[in-house]
C-alpha atoms as a PDB file:
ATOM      1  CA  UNK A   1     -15.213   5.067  -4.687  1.00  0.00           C
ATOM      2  CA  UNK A   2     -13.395   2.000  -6.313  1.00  0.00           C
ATOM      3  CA  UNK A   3      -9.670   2.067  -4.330  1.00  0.00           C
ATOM      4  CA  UNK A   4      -7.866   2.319  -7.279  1.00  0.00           C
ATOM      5  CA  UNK A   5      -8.882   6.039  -7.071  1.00  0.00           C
ATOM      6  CA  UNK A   6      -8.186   6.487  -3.372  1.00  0.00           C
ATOM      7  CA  UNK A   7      -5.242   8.056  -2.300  1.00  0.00           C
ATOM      8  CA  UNK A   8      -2.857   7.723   0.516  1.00  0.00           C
ATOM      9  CA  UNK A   9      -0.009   9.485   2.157  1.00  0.00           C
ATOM     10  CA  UNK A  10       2.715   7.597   4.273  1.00  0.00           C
ATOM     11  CA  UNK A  11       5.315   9.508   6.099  1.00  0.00           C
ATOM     12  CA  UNK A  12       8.829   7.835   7.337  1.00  0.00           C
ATOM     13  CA  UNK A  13       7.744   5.402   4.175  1.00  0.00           C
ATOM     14  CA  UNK A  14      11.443   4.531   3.525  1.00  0.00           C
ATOM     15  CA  UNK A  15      12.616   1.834   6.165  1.00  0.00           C
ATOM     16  CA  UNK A  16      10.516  -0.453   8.376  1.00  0.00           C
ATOM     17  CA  UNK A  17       6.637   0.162   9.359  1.00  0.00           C
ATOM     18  CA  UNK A  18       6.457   2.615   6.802  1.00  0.00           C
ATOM     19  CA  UNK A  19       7.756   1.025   4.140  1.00  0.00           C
ATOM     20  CA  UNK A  20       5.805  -1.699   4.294  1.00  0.00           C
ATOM     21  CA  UNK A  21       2.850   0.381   4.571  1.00  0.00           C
ATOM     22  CA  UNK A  22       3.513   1.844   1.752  1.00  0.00           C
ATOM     23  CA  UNK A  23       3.425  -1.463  -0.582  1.00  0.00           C
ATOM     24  CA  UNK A  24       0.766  -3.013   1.313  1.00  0.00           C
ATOM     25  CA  UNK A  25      -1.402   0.067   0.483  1.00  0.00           C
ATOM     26  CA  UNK A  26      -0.080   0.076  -3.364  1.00  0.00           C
ATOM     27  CA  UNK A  27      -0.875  -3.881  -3.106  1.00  0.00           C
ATOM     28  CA  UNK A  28      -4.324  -2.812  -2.664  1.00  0.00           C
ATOM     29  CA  UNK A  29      -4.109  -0.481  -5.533  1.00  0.00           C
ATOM     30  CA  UNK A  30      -3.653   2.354  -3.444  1.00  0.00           C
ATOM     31  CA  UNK A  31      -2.273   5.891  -5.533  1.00  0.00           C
ATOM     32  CA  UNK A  32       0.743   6.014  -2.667  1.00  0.00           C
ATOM     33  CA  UNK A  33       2.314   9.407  -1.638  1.00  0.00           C
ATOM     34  CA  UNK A  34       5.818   8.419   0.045  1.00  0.00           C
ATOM     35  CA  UNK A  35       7.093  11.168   2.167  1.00  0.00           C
ATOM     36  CA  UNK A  36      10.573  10.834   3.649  1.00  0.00           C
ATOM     37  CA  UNK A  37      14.029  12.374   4.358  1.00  0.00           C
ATOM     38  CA  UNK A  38      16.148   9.763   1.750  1.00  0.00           C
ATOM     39  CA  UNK A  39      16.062  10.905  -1.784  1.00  0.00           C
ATOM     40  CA  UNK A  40      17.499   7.578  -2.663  1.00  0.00           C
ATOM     41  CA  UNK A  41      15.356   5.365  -0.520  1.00  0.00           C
ATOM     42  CA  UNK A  42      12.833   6.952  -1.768  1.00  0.00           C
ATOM     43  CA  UNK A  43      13.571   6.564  -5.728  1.00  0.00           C
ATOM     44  CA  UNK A  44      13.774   2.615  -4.625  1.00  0.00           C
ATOM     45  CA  UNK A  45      10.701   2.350  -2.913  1.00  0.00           C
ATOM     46  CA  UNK A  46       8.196   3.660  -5.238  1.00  0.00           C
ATOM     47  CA  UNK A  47      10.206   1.798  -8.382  1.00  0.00           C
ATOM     48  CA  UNK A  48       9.277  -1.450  -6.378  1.00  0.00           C
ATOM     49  CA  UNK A  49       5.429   0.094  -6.007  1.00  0.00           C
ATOM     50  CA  UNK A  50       5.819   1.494 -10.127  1.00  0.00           C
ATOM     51  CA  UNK A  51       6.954  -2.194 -10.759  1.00  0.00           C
ATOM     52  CA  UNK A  52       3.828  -3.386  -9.483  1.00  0.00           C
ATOM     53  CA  UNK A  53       1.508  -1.283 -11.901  1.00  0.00           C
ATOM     54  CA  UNK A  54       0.739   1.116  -8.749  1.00  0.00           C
ATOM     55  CA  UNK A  55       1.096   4.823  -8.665  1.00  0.00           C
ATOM     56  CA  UNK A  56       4.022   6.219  -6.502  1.00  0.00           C
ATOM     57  CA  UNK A  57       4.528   9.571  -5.376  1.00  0.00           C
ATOM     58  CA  UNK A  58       7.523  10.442  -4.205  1.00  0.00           C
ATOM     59  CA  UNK A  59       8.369  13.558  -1.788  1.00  0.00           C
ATOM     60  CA  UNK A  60      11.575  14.579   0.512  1.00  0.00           C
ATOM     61  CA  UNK A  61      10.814  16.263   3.392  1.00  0.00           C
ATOM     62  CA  UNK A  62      10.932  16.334   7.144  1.00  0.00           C
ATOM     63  CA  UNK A  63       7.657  15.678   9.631  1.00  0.00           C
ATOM     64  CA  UNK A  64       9.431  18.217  11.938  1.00  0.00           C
ATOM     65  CA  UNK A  65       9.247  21.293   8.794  1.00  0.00           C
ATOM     66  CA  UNK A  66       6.174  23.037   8.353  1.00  0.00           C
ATOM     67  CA  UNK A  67       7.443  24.297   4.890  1.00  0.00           C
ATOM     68  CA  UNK A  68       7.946  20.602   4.086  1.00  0.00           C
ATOM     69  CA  UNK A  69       4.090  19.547   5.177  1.00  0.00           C
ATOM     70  CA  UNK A  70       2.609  22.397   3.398  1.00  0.00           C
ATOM     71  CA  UNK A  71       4.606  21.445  -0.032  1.00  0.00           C
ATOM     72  CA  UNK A  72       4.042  17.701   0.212  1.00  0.00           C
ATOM     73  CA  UNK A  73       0.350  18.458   0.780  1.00  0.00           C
ATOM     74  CA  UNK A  74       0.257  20.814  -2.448  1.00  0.00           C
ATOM     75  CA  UNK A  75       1.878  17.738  -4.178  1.00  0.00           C
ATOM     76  CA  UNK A  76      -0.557  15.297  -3.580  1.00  0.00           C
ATOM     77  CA  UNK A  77      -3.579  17.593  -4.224  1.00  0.00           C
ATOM     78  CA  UNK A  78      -1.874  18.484  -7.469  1.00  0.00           C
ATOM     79  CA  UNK A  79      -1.160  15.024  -8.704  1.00  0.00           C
ATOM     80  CA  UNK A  80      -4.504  13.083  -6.939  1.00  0.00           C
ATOM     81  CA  UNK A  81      -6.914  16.128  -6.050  1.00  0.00           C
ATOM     82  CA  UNK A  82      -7.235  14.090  -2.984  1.00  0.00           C
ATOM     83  CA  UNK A  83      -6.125  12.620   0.466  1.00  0.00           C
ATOM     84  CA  UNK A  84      -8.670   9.508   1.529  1.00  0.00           C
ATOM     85  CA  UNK A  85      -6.033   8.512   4.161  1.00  0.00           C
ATOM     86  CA  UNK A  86      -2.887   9.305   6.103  1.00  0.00           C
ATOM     87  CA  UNK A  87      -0.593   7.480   7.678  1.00  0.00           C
ATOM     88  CA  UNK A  88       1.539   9.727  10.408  1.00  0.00           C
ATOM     89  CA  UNK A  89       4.320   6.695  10.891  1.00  0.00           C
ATOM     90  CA  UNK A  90       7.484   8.791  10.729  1.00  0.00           C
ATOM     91  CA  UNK A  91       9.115   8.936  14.047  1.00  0.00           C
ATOM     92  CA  UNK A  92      12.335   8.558  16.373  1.00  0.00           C
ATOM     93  CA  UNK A  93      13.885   6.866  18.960  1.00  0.00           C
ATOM     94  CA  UNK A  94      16.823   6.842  21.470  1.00  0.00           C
ATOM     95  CA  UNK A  95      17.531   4.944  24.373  1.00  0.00           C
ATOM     96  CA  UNK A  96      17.856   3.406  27.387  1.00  0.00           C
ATOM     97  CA  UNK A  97      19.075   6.580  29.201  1.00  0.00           C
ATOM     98  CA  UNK A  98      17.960   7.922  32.623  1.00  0.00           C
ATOM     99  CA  UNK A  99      16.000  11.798  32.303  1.00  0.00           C
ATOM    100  CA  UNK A 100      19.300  13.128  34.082  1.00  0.00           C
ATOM    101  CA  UNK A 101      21.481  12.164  31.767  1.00  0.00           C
ATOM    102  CA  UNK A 102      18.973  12.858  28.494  1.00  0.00           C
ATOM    103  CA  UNK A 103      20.377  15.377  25.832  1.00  0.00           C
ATOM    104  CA  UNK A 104      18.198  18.340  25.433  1.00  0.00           C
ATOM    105  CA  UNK A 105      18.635  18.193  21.483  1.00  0.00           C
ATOM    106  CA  UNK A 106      17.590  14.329  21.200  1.00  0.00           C
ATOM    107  CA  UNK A 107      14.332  15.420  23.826  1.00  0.00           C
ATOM    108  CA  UNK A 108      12.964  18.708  21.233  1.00  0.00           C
ATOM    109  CA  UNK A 109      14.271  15.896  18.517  1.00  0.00           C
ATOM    110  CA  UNK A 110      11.528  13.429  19.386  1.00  0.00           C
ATOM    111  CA  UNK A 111       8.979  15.351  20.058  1.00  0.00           C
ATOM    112  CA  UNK A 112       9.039  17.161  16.638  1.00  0.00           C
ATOM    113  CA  UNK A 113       9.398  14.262  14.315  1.00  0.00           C
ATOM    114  CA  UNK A 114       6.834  11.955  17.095  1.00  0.00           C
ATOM    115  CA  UNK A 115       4.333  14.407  17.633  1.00  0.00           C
ATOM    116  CA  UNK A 116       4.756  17.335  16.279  1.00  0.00           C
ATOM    117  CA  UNK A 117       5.578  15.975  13.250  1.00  0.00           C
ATOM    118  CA  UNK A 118       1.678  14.268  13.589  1.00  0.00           C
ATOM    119  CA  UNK A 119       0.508  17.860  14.247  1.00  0.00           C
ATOM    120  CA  UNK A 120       1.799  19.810  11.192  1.00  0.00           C
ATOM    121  CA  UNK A 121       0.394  17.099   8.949  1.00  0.00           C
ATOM    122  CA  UNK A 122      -2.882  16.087  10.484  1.00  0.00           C
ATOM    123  CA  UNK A 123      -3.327  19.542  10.460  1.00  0.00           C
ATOM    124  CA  UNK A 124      -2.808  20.231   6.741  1.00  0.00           C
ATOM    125  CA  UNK A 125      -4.339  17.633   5.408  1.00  0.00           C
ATOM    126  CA  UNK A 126      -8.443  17.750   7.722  1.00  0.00           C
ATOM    127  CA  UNK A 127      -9.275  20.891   5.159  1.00  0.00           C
ATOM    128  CA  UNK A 128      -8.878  18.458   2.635  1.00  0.00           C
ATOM    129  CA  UNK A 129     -10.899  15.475   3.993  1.00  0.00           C
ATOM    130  CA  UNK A 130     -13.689  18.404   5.577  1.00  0.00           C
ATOM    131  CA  UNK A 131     -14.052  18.923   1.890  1.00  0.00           C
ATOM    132  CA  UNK A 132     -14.306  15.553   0.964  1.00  0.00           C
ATOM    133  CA  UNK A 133     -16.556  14.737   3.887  1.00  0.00           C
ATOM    134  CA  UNK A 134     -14.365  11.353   4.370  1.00  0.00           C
ATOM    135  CA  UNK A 135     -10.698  10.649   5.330  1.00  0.00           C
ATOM    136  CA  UNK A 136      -8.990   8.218   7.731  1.00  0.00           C
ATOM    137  CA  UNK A 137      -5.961   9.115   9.507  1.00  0.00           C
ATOM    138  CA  UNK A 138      -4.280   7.051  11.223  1.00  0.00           C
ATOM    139  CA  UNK A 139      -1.254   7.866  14.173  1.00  0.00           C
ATOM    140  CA  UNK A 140       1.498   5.348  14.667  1.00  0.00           C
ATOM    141  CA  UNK A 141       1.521   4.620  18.197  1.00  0.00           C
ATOM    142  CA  UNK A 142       3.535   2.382  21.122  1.00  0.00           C
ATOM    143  CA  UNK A 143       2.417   0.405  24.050  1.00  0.00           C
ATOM    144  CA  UNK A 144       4.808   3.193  25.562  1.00  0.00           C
ATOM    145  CA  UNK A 145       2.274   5.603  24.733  1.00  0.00           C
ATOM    146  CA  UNK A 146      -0.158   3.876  27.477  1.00  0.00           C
ATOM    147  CA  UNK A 147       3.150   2.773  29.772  1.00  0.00           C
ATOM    148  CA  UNK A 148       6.392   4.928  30.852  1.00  0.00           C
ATOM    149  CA  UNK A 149       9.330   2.540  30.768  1.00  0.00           C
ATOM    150  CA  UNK A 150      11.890   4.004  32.591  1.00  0.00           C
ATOM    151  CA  UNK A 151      15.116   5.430  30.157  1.00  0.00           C
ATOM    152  CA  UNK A 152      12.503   6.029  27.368  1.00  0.00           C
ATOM    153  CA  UNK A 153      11.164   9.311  29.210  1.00  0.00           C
ATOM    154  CA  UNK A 154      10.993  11.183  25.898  1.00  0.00           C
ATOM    155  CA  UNK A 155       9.645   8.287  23.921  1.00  0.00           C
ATOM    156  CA  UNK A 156       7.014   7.917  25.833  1.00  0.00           C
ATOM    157  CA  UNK A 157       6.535  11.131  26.278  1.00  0.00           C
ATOM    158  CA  UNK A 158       5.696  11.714  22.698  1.00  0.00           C
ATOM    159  CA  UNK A 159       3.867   8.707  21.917  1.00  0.00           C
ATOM    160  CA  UNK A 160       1.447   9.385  24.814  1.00  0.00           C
ATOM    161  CA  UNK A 161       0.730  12.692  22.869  1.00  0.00           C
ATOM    162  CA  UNK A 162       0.126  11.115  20.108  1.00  0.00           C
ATOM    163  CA  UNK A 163      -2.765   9.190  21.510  1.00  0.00           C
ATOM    164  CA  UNK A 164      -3.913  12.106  23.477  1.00  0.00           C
ATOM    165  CA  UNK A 165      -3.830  14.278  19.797  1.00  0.00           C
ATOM    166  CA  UNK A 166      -5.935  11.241  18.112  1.00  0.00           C
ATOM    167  CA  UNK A 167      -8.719  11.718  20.552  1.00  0.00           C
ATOM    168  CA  UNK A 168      -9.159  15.094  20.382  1.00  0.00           C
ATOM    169  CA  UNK A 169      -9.217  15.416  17.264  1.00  0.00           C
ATOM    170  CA  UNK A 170     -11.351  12.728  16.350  1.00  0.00           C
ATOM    171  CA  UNK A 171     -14.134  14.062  18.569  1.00  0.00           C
ATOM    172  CA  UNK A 172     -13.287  17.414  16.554  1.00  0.00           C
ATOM    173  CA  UNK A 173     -13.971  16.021  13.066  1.00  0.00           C
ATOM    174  CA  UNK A 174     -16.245  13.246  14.011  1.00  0.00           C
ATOM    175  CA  UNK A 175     -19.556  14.793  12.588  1.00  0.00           C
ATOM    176  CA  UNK A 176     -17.323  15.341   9.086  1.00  0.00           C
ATOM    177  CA  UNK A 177     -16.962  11.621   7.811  1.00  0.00           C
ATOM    178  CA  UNK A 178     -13.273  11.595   9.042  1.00  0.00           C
ATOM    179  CA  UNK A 179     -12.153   8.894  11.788  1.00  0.00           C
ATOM    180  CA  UNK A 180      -8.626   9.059  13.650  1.00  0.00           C
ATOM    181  CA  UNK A 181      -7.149   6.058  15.093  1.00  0.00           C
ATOM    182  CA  UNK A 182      -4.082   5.245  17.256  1.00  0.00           C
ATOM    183  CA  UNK A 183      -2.371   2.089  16.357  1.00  0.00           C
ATOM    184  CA  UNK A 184      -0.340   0.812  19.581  1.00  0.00           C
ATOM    185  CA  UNK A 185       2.189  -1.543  18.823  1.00  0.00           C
ATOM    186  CA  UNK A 186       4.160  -3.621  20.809  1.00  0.00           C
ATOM    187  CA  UNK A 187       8.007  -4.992  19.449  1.00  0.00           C
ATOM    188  CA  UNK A 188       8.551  -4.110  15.848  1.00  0.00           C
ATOM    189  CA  UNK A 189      11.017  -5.877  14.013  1.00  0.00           C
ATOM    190  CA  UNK A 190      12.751  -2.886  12.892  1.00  0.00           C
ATOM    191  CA  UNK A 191      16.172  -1.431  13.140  1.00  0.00           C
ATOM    192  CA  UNK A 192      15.243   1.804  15.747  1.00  0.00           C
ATOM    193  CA  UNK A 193      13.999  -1.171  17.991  1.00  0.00           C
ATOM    194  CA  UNK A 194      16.815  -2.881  17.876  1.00  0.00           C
ATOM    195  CA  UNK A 195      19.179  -0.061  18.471  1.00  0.00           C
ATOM    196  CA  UNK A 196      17.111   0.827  21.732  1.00  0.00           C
ATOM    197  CA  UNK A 197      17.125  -3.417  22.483  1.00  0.00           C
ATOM    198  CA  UNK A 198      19.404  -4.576  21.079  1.00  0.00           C
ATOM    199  CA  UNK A 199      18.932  -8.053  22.881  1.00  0.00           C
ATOM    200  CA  UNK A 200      15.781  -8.332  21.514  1.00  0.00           C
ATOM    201  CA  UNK A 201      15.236 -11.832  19.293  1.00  0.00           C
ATOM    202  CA  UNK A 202      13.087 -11.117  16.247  1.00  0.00           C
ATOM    203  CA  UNK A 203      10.789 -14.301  16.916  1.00  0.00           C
ATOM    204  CA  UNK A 204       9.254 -12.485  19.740  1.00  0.00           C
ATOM    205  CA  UNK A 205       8.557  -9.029  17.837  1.00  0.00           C
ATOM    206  CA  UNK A 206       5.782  -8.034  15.250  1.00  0.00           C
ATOM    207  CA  UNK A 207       6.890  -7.814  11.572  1.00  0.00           C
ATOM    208  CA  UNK A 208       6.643  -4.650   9.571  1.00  0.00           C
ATOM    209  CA  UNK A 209       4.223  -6.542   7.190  1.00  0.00           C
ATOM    210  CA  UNK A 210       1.559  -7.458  10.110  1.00  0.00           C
ATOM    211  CA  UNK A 211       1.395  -3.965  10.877  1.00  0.00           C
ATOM    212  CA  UNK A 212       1.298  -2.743   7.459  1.00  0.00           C
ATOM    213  CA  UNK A 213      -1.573  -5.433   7.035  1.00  0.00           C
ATOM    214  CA  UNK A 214      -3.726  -3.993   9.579  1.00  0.00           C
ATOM    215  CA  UNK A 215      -3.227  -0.467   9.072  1.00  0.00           C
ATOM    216  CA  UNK A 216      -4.098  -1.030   5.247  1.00  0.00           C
ATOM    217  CA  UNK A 217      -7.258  -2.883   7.075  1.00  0.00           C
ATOM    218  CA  UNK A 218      -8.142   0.063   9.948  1.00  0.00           C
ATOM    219  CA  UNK A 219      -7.781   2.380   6.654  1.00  0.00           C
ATOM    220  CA  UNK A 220     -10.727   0.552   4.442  1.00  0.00           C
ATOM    221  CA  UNK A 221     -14.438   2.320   4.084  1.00  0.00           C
ATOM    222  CA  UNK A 222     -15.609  -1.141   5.597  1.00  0.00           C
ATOM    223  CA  UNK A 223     -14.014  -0.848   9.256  1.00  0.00           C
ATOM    224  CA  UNK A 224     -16.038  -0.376  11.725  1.00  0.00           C
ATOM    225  CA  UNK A 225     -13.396   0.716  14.656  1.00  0.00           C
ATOM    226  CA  UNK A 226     -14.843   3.519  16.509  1.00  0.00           C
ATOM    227  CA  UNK A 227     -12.726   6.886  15.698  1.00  0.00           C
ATOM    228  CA  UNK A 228     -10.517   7.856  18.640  1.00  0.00           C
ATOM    229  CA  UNK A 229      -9.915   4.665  19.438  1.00  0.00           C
ATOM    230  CA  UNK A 230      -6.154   3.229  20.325  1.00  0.00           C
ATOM    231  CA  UNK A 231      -5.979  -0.027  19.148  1.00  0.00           C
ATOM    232  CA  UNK A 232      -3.607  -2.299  20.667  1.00  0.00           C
ATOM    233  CA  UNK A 233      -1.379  -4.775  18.247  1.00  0.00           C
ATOM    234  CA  UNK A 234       1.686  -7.053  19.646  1.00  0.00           C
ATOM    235  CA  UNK A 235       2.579 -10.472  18.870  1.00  0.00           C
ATOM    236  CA  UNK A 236       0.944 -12.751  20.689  1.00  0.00           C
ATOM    237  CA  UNK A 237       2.992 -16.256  21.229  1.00  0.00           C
END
């Protein structure tokens, strides 16, 4: 299938990883689904993929609503009649505070829109790819999903689950043409990263568009990564 036919679905595609996912992918001639809380964000973001000559879709909703997932889903199957990959990027952070002193609401907070968020759409859209007998999803990782840092208990927390989701799953689906991936990143030049650090210097942290560049890469027919693998990306000096 030529890519100009293929069809992708990026949540959190508004700001940062995402949303330079999402016009990496539309680079590529991608049909882009862009799911996301920010009507307005959204409007901007697929006019700059429109403005390209790309297809755009785009949907509000929240990772952590089911009702949300399910809709989105029916959108893209109504427009496209098909998901060839998804990209579960939409997540949260807060930091650097000790367990003790956590709040409970920012704890169930990151865990639905970092994991559970995954779940609901991972979920909804394997029927889809079982049908299709191909699809690549791939699960927007940390290096804190392989290392606790202390004050980023629920952070890590999450992104750990995320890894440990990929690779059951994958071994789930494997004999059904659909590989799932982890993609563990190390500094992102984005602004939840520098909330949490905020003495971080962007020379020493990846850039949205070299992770964009090798998730639209991990996402082509031609890779050859083995599915429920975490693969490891930080910015090497």
């Amino acid at each position: 299938m030529s890519v100009e036919h293929r069809a992708v679905v990026i949540t959190g595609a508004t700001r940062g990883i995402g949303k330079a996912c999402a016009l990496a992918f539309a680079r590529e001639g991608y049909r882009t689904a862009l799911f996301a809380r920010d009507t307005v964000l959204l409007a901007q973001v697929a006019r700059d993929i429109k403005d390209m000559g790309a297809e755009a879709l785009p949907i509000r909703g929240d990772v952590r609503e089911l009702r949300d997932v399910s809709r989105a889903v029916y959108e893209v199957q109504r427009h496209w009649g098909r998901t060839d990959v998804l990209v579960n990027n939409a997540g949260v952070g807060y930091g650097l505070t000790p367990l003790m002193d956590f709040p409970d609401d920012q704890w169930h907070e990151t865990i639905d829109a970092n994991l559970t968020g995954v779940y609901y759409w991972t979920k909804a859209v394997l029927p889809i790819m079982k049908e299709q007998r191909s699809g690549v999803i791939i699960n927007i990782s940390s290096g804190a999903g392989k290392h606790g840092i202390a004050g980023l208990a629920a952070y890590c927390a999450s992104k750990f689950g995320v890894i440990g989701l990929t690779e059951s799953v994958a071994d789930e689906v494997e004999d059904l043409g659909i590989r799932v991936l982890a993609l563990c990143l190390g500094g992102v030049d984005t602004e939840m990263h520098h909330r949490i650090f905020p003495g971080h210097e962007p020379e020493g942290l990846l850039r949205p568009e070299e992770v964009a560049a090798k998730v639209v890469s991990l996402a082509s027919p031609k890779d050859r990564t083995r599915t429920g693998s975490s693969i490891t990306l930080y910015r090497r000096y």
